[in-house]
PDB file of N, CA and C in Angstrom:
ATOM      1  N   UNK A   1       0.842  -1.170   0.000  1.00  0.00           N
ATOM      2  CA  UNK A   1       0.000   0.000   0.000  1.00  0.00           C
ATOM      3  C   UNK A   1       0.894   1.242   0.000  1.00  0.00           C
ATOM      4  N   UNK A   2       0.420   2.397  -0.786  1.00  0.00           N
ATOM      5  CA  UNK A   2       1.628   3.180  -0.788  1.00  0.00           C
ATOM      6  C   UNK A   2       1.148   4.436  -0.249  1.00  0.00           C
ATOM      7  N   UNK A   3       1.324   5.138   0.434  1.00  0.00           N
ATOM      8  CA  UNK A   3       1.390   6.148   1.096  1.00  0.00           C
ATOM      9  C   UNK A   3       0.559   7.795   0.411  1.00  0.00           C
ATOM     10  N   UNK A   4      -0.361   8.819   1.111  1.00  0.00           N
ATOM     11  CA  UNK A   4      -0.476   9.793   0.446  1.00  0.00           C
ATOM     12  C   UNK A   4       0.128  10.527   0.041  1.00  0.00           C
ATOM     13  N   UNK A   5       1.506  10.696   0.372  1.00  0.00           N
ATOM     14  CA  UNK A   5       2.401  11.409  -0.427  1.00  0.00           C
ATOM     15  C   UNK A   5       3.115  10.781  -1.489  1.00  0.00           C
ATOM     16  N   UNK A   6       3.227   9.685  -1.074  1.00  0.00           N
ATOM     17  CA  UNK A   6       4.057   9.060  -2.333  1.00  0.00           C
ATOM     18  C   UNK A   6       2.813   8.930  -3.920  1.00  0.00           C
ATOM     19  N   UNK A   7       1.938   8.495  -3.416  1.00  0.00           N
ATOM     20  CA  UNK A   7       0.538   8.702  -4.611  1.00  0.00           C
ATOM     21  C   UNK A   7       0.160   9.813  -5.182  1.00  0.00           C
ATOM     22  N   UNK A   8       0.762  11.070  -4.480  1.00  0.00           N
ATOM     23  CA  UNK A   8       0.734  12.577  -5.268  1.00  0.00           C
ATOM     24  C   UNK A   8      -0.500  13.177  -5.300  1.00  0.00           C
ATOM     25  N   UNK A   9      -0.705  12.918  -4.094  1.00  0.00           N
ATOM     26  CA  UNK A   9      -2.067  13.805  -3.398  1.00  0.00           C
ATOM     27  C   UNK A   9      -1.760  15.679  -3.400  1.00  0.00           C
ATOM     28  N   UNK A  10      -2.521  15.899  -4.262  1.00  0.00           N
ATOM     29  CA  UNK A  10      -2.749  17.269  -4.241  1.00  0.00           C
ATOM     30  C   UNK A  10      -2.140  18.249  -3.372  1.00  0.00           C
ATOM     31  N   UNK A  11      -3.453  17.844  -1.949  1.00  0.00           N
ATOM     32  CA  UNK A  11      -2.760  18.463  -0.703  1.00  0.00           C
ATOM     33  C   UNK A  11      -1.232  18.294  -0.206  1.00  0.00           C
ATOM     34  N   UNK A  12      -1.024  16.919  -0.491  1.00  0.00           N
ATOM     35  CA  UNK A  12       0.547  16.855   0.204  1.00  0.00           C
ATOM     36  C   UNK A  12       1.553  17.486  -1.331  1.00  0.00           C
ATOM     37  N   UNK A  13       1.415  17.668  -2.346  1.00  0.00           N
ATOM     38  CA  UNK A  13       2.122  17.868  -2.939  1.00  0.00           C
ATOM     39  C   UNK A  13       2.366  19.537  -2.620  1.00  0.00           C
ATOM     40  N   UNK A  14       1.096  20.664  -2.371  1.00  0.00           N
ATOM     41  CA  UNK A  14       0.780  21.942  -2.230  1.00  0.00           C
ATOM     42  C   UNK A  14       1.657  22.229  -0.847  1.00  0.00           C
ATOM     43  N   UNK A  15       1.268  20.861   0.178  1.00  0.00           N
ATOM     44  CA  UNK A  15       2.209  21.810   1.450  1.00  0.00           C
ATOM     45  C   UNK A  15       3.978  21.099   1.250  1.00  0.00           C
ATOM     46  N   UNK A  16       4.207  21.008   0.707  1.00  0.00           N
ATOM     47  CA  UNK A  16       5.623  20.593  -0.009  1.00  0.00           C
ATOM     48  C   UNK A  16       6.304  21.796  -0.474  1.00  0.00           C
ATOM     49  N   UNK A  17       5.007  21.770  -1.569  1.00  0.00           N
ATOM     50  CA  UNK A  17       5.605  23.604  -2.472  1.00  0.00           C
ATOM     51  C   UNK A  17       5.984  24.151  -2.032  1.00  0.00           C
ATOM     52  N   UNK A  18       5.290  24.310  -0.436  1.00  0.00           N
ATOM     53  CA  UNK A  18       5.057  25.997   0.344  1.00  0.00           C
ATOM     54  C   UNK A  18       6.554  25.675   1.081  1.00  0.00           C
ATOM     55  N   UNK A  19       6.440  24.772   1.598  1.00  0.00           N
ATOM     56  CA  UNK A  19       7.647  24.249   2.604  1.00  0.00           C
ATOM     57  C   UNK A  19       9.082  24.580   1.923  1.00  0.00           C
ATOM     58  N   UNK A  20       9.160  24.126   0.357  1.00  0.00           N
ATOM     59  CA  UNK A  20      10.266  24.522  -0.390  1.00  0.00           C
ATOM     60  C   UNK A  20      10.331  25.471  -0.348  1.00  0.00           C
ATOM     61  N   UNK A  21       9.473  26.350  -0.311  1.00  0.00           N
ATOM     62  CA  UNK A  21       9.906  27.807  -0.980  1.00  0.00           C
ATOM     63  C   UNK A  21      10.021  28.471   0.065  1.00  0.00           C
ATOM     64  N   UNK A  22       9.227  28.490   1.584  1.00  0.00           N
ATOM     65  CA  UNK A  22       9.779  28.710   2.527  1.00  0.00           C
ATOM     66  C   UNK A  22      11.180  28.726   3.489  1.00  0.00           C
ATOM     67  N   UNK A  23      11.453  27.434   2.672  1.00  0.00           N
ATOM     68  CA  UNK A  23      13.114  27.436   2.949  1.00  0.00           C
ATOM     69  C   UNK A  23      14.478  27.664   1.904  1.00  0.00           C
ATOM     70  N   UNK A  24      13.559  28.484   1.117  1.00  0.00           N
ATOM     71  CA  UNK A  24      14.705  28.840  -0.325  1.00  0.00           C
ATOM     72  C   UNK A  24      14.656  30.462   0.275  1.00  0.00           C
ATOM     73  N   UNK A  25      13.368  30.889   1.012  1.00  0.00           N
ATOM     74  CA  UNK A  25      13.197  32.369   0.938  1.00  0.00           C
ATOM     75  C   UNK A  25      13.826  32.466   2.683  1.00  0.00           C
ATOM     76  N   UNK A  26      13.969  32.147   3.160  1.00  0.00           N
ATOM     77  CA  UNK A  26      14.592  32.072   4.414  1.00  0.00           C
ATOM     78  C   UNK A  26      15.582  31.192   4.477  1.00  0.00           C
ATOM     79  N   UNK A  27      15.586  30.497   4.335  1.00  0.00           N
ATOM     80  CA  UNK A  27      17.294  29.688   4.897  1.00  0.00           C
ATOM     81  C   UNK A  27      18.507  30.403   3.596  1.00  0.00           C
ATOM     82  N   UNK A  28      18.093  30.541   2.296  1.00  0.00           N
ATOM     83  CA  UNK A  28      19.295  31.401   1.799  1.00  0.00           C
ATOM     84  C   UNK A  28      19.417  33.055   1.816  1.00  0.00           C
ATOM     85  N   UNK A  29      18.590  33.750   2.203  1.00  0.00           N
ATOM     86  CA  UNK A  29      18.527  34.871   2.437  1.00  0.00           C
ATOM     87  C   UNK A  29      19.447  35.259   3.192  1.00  0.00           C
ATOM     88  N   UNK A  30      20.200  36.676   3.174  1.00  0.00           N
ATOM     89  CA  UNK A  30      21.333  37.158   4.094  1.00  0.00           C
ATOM     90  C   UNK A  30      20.639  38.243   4.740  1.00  0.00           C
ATOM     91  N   UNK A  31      21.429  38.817   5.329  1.00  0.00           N
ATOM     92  CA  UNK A  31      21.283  39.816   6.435  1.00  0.00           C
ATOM     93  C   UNK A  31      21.327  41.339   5.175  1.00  0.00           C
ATOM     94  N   UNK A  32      20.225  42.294   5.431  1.00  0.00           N
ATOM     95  CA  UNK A  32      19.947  43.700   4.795  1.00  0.00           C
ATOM     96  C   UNK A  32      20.692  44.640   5.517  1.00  0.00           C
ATOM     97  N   UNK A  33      21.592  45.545   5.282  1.00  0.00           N
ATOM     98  CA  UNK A  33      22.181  46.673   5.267  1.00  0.00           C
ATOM     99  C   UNK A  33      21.712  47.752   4.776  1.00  0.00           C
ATOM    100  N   UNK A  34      21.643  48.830   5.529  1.00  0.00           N
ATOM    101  CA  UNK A  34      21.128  49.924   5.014  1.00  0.00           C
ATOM    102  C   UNK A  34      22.556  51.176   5.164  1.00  0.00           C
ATOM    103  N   UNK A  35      22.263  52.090   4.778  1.00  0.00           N
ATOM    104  CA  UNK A  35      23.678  53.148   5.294  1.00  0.00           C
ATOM    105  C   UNK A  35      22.849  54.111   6.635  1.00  0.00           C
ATOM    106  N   UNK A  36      24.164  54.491   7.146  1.00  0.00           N
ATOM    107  CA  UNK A  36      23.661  54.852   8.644  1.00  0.00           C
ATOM    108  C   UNK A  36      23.110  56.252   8.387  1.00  0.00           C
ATOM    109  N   UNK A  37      22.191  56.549   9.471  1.00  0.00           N
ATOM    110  CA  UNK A  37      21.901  57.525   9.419  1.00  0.00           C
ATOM    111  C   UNK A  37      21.605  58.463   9.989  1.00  0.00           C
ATOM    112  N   UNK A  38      22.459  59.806  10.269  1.00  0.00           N
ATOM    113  CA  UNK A  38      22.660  60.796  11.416  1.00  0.00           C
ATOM    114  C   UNK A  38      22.910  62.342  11.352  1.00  0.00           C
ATOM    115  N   UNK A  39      21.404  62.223  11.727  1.00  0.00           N
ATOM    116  CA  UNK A  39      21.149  63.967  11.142  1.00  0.00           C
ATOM    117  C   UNK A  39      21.831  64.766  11.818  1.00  0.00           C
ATOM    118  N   UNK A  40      22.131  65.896  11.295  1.00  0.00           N
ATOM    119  CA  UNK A  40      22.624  67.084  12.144  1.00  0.00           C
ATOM    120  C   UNK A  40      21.718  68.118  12.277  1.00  0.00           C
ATOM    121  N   UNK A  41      21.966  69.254  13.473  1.00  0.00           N
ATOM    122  CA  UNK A  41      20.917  70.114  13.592  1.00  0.00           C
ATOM    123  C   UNK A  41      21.222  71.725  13.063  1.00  0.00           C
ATOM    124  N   UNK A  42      20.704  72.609  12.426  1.00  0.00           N
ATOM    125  CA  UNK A  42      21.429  73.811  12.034  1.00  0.00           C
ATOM    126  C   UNK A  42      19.537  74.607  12.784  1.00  0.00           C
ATOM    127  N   UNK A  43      20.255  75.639  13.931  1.00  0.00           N
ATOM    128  CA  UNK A  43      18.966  76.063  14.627  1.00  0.00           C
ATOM    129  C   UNK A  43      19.194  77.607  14.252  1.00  0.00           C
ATOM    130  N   UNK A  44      18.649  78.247  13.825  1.00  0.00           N
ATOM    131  CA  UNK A  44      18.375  80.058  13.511  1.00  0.00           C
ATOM    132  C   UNK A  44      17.736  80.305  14.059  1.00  0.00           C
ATOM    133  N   UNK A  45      17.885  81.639  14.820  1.00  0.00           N
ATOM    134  CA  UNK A  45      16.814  82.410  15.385  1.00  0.00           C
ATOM    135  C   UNK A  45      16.868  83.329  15.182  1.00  0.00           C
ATOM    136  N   UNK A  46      16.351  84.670  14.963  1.00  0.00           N
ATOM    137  CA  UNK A  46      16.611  85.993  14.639  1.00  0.00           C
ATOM    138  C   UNK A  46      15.769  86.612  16.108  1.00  0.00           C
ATOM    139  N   UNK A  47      16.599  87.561  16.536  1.00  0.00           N
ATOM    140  CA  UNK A  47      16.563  88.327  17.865  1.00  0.00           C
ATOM    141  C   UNK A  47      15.586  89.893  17.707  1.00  0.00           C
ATOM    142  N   UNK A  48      15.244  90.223  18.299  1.00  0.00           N
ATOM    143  CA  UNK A  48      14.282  91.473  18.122  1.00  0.00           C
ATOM    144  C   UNK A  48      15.462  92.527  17.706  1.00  0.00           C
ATOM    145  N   UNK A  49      16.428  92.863  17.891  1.00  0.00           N
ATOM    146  CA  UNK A  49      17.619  93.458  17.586  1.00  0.00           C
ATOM    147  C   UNK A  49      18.200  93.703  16.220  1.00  0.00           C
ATOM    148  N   UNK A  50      17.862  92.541  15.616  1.00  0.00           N
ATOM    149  CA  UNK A  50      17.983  91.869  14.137  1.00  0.00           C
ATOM    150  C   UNK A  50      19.571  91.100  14.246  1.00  0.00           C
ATOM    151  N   UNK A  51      19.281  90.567  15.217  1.00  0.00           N
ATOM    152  CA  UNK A  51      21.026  89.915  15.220  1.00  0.00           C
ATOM    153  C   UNK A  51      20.026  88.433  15.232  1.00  0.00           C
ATOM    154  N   UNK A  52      21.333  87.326  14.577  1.00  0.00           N
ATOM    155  CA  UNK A  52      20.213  86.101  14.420  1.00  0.00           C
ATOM    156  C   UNK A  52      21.578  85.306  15.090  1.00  0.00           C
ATOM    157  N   UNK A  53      20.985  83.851  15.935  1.00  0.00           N
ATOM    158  CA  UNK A  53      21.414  83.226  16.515  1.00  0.00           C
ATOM    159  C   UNK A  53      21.518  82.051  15.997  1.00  0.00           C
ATOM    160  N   UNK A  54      23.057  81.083  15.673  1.00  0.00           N
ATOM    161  CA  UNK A  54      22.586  80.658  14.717  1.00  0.00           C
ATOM    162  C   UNK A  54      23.126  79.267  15.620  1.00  0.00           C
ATOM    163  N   UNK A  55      22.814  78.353  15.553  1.00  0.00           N
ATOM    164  CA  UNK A  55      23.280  76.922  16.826  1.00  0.00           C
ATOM    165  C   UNK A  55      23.380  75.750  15.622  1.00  0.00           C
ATOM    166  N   UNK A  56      24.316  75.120  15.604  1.00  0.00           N
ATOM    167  CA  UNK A  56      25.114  73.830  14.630  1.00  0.00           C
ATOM    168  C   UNK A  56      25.407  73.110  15.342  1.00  0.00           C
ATOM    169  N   UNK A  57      24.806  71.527  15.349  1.00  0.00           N
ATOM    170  CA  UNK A  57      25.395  70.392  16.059  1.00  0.00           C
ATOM    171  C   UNK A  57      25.180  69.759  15.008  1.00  0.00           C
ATOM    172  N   UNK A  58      26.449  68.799  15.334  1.00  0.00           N
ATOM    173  CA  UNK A  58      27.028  67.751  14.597  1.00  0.00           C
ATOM    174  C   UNK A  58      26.736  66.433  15.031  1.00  0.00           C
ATOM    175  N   UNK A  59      26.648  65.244  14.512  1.00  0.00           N
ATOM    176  CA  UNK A  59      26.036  63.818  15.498  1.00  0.00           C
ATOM    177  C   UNK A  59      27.654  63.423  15.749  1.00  0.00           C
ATOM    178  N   UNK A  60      27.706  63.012  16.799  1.00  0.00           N
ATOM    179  CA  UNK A  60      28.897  62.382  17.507  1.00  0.00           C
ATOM    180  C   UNK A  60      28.892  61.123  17.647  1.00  0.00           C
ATOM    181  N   UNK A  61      29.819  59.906  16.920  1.00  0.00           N
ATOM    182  CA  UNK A  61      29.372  58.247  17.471  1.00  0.00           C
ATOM    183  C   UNK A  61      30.500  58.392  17.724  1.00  0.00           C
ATOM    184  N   UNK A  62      31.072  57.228  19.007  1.00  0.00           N
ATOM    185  CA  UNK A  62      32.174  56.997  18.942  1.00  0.00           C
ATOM    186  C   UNK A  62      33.297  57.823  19.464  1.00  0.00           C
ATOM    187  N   UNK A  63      32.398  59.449  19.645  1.00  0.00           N
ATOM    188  CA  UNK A  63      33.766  60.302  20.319  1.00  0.00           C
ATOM    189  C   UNK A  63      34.175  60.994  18.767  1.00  0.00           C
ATOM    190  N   UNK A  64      33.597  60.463  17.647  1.00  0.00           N
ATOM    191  CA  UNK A  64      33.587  61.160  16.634  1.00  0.00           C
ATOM    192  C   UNK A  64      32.933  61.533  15.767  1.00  0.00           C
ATOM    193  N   UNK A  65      32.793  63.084  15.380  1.00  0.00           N
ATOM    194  CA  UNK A  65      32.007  63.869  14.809  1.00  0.00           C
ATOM    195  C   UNK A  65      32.203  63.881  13.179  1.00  0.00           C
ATOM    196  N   UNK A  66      30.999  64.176  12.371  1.00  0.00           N
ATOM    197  CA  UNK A  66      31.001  64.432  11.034  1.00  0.00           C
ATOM    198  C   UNK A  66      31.505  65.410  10.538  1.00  0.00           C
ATOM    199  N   UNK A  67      32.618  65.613   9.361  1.00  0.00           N
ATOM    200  CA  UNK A  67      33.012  66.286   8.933  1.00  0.00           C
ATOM    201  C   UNK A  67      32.272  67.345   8.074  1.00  0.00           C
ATOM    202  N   UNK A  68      31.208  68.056   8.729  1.00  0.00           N
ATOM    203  CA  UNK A  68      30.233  68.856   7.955  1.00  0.00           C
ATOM    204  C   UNK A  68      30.214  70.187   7.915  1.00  0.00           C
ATOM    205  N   UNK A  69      30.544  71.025   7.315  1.00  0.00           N
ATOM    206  CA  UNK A  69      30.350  72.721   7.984  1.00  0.00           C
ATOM    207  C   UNK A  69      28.796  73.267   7.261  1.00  0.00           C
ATOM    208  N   UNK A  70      27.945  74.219   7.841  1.00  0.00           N
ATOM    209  CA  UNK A  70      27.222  74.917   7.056  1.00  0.00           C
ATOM    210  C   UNK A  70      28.034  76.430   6.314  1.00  0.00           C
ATOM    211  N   UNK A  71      27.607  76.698   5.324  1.00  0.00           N
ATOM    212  CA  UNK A  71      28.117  77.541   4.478  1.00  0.00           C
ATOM    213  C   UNK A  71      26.940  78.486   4.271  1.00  0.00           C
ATOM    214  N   UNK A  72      27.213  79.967   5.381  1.00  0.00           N
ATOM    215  CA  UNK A  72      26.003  80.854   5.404  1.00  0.00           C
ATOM    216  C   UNK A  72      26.540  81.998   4.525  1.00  0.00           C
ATOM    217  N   UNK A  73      25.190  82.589   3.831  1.00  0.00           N
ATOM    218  CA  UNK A  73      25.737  83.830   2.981  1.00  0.00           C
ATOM    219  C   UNK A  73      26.408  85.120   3.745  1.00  0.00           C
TER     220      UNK A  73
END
């Protein structure tokens, strides 16, 4: 007597499929990388005086900062 899978039953053939492809889409898949990402802040304020205040931070990892300057007119 031979078995429902071995006779090529529909159902067992369908959860086979899924099972393959479940482990083609996960077991060879690698790890996603993205590029990092670290905003800086450029803050203006203009003073009743007309003098404007202008505040620049840089993101710091590591003890080290981005090599960025703003360039004001």
């Amino acid at each position: 007597m031979r078995s429902a899978a071995a006779a090529g039953n529909p159902v067992w053939r369908g959860l086979i499929y899924c099972l393959l492809h479940f482990v083609v889409l996960f077991g060879a898949s690698t790890g996603v990388f993205a590029d990092e990402f670290r905003p800086a802040m450029l803050d203006i304020n203009e003073r009743e005086d007309g003098w404007v205040d202008v505040t620049w931070k840089v993101p710091v990892r590591q003890n080290k900062t981005v090599d960025v300057t703003p360039v004001l007119p």
